[in-house]
C-alpha atoms as a PDB file:
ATOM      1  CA  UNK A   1      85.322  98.869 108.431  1.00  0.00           C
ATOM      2  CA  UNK A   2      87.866 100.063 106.167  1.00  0.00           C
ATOM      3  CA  UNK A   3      91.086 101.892 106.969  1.00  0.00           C
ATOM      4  CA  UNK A   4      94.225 102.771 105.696  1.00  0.00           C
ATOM      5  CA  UNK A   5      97.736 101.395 107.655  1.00  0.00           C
ATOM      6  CA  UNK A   6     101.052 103.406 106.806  1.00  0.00           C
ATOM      7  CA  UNK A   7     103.555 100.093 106.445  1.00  0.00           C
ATOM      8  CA  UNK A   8     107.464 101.075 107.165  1.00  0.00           C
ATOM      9  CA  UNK A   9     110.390  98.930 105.952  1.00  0.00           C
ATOM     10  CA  UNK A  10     108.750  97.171 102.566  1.00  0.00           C
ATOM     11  CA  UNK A  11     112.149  96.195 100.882  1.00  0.00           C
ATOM     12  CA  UNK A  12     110.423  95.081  97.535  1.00  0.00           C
ATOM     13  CA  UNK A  13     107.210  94.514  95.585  1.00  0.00           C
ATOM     14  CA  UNK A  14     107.483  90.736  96.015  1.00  0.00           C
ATOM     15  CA  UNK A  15     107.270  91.552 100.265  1.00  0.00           C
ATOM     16  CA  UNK A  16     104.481  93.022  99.986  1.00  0.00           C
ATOM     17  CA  UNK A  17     102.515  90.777  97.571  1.00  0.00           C
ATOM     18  CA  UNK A  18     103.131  88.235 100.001  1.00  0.00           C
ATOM     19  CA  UNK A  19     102.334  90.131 103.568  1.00  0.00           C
ATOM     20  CA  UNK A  20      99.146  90.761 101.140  1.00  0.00           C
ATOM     21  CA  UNK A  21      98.194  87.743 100.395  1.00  0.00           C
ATOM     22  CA  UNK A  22      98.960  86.611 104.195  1.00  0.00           C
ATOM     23  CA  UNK A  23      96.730  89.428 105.280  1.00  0.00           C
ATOM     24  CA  UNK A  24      93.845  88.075 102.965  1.00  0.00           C
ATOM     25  CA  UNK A  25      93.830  84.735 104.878  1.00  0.00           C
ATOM     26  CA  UNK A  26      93.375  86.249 108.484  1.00  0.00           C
ATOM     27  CA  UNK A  27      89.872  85.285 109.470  1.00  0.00           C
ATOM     28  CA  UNK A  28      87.787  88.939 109.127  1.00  0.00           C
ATOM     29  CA  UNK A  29      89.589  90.350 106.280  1.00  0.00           C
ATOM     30  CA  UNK A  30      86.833  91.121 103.751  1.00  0.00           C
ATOM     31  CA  UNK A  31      89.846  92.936 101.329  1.00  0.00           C
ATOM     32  CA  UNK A  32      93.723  94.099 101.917  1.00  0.00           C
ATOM     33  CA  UNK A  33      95.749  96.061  99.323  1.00  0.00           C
ATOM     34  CA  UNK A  34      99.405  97.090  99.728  1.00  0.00           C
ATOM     35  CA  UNK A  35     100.808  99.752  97.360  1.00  0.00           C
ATOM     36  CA  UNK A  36     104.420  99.181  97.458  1.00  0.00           C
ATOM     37  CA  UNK A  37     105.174 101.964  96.090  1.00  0.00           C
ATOM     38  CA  UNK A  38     103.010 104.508  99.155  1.00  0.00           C
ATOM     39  CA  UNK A  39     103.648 101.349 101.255  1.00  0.00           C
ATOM     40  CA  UNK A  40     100.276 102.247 102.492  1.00  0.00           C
ATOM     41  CA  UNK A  41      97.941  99.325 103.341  1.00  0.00           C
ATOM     42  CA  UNK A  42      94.177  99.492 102.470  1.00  0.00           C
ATOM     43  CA  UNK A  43      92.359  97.358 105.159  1.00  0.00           C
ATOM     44  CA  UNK A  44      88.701  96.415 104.821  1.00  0.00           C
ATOM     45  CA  UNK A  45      87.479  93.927 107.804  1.00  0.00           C
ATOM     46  CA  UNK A  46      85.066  93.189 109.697  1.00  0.00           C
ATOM     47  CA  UNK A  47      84.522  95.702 112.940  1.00  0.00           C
ATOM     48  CA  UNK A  48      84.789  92.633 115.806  1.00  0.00           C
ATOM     49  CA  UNK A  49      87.909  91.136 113.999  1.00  0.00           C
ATOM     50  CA  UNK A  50      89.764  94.725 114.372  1.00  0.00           C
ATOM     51  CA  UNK A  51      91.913  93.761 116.844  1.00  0.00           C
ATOM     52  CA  UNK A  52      93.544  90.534 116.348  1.00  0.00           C
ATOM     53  CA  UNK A  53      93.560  91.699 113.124  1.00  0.00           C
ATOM     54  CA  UNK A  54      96.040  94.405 114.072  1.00  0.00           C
ATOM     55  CA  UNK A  55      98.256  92.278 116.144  1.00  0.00           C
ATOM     56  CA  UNK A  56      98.491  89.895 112.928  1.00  0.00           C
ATOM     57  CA  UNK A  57      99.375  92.999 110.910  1.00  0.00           C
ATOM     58  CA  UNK A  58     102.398  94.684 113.577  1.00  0.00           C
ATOM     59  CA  UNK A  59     103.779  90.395 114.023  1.00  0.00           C
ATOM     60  CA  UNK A  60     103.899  90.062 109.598  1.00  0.00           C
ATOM     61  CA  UNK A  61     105.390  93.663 109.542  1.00  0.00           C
ATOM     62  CA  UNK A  62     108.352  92.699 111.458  1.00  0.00           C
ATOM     63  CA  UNK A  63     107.757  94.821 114.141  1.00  0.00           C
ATOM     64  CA  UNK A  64     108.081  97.833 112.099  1.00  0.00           C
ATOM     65  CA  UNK A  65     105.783 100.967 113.366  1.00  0.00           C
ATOM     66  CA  UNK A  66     102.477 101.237 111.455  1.00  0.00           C
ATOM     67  CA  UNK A  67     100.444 104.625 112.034  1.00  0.00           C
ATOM     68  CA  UNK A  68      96.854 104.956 111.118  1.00  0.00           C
ATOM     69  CA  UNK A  69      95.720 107.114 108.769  1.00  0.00           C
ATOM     70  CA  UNK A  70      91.870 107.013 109.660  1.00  0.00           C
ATOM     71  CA  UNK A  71      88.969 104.728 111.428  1.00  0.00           C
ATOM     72  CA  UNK A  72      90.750 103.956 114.910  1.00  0.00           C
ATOM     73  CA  UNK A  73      92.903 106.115 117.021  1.00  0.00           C
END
């Protein structure tokens, strides 16, 4: 599954190299990218991992409001 996540409230490439690389260790993640710059986040996971996955995600982005952009809702 593969999906892109509209992140809010990135202050600075370094934050989101590390909520990246953070991402990448949550059993399930196959791939993340973060484009600071869009502060878009491509997700690609495994289908049952989904949602844990995206309570992971919301907790790391500091409770900032994500919106998908396909896949889910």
């Amino acid at each position: 599954m593969v999906t892109e996540i509209k992140m809010e409230g990135l202050e600075c490439a370094h934050c989101s190299a590390k909520m990246e690389e953070g991402i990448r260790k949550i059993p399930g993640v196959v791939n993340a990218e973060i484009s600071f710059m869009t502060q878009v986040l491509r997700l690609e996971c495994e289908d049952d991992a989904f949602p844990e996955l995206k309570k992971k995600i919301e907790k790391s982005n500091r409770g900032a409001p994500w919106i998908f952009k396909a896949g889910f809702l």
